[in-house]
Protein backbone atom coordinates (compact mmCIF):
# COMPACT_ATOMS: atom_id res chain seq x y z
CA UNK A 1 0.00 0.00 0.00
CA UNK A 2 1.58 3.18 -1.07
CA UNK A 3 0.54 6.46 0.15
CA UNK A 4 -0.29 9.06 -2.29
CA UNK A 5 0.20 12.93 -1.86
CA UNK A 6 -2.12 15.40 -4.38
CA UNK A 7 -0.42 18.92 -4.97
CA UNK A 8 -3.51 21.27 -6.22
CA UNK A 9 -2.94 24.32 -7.45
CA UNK A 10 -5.73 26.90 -7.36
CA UNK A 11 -6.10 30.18 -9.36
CA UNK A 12 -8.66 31.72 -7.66
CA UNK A 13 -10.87 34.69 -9.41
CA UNK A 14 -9.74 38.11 -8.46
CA UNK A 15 -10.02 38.79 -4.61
CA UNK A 16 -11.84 35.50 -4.11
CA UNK A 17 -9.01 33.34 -2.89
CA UNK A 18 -9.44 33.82 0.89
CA UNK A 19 -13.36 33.63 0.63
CA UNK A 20 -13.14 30.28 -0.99
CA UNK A 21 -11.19 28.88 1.83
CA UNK A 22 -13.39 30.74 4.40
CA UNK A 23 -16.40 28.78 2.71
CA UNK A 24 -15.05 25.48 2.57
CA UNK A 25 -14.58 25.90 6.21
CA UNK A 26 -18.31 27.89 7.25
CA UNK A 27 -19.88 24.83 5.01
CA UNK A 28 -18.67 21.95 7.42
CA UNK A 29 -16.72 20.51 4.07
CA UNK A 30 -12.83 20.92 5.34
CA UNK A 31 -14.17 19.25 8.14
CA UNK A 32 -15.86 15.92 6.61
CA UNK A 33 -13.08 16.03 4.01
CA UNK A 34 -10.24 15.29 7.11
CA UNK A 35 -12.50 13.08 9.07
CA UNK A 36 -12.85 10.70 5.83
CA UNK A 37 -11.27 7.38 6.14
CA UNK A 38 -7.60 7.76 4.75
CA UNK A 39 -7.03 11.07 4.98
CA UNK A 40 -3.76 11.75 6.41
CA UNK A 41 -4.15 15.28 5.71
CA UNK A 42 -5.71 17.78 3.60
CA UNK A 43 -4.06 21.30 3.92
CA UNK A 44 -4.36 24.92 2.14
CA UNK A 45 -1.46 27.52 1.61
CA UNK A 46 -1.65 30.47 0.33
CA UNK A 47 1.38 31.63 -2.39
CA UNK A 48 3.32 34.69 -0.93
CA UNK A 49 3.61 36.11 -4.51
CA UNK A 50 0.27 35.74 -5.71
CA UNK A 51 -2.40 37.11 -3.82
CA UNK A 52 -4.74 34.87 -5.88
CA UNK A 53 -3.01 31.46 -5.92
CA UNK A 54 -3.21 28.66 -3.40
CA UNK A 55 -1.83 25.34 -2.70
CA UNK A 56 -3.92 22.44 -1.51
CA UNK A 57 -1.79 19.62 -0.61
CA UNK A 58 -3.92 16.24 0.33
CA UNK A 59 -2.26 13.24 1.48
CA UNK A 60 -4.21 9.90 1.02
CA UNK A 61 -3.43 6.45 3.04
CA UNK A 62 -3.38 5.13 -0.48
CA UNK A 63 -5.20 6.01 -4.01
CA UNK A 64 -8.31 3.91 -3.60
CA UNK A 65 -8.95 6.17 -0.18
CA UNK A 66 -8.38 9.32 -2.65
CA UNK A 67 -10.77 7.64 -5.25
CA UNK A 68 -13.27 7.25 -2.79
CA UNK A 69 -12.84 10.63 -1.09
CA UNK A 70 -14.21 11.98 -4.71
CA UNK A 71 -17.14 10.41 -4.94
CA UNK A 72 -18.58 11.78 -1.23
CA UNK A 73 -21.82 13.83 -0.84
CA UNK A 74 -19.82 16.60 0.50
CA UNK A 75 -17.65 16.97 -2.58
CA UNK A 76 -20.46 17.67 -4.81
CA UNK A 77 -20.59 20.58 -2.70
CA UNK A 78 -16.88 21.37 -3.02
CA UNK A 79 -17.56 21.22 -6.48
CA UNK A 80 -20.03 23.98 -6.47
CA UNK A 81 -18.16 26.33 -4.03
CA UNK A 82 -14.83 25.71 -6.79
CA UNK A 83 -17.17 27.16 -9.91
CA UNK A 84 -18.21 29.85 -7.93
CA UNK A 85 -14.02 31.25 -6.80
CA UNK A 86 -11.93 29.33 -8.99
CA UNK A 87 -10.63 29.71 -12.66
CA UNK A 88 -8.06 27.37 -13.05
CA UNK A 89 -7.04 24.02 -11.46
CA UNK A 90 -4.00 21.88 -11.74
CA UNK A 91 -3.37 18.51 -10.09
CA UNK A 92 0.31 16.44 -9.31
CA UNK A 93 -0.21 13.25 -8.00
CA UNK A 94 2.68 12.09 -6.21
CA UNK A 95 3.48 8.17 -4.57
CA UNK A 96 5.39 7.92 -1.48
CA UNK A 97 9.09 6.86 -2.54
């Protein structure tokens, strides 16, 4: 079983980057998200030299846990908070050497 890390990177619309965040958290979703089985962490940081970039870095017991953490009721709703903040999304999966 091989852990696997997920390095997100978030462009956020104009200004929106810190109320994205602050709704994932007023929702209840950061919470379920960390509380999921496998989920060794599940962290947000925001980029000192772009005030509308930030870095979501999850770390999964392994990538069926991951696979599974996508298809919960509460990421639907993760989903729909993204359209409304984000523009752009890219995703690095990474395995545990």
């Amino acid at each position: 079983m091989t852990a696997l890390t997920m390095l997100v990177t978030y462009k956020a619309k104009p200004g929106m980057r810190q109320t994205y965040v602050q709704q994932l958290r007023s929702s209840g979703i950061l919470k379920k998200i960390r509380e999921e089985n496998g989920c060794l962490s599940y962290d947000f940081y925001f980029s000192e030299e772009d005030e509308n970039t930030l870095l979501l870095v999850e770390q999964w017991q392994d990538a069926d846990c991951q696979k599974i953490h996508l298809e919960q009721p509460h990421m639907k709703e993760a989903m729909a908070v993204k359209e409304q903040y984000i523009d752009q999304t890219s995703v690095v999966k990474a395995s545990t050497l």
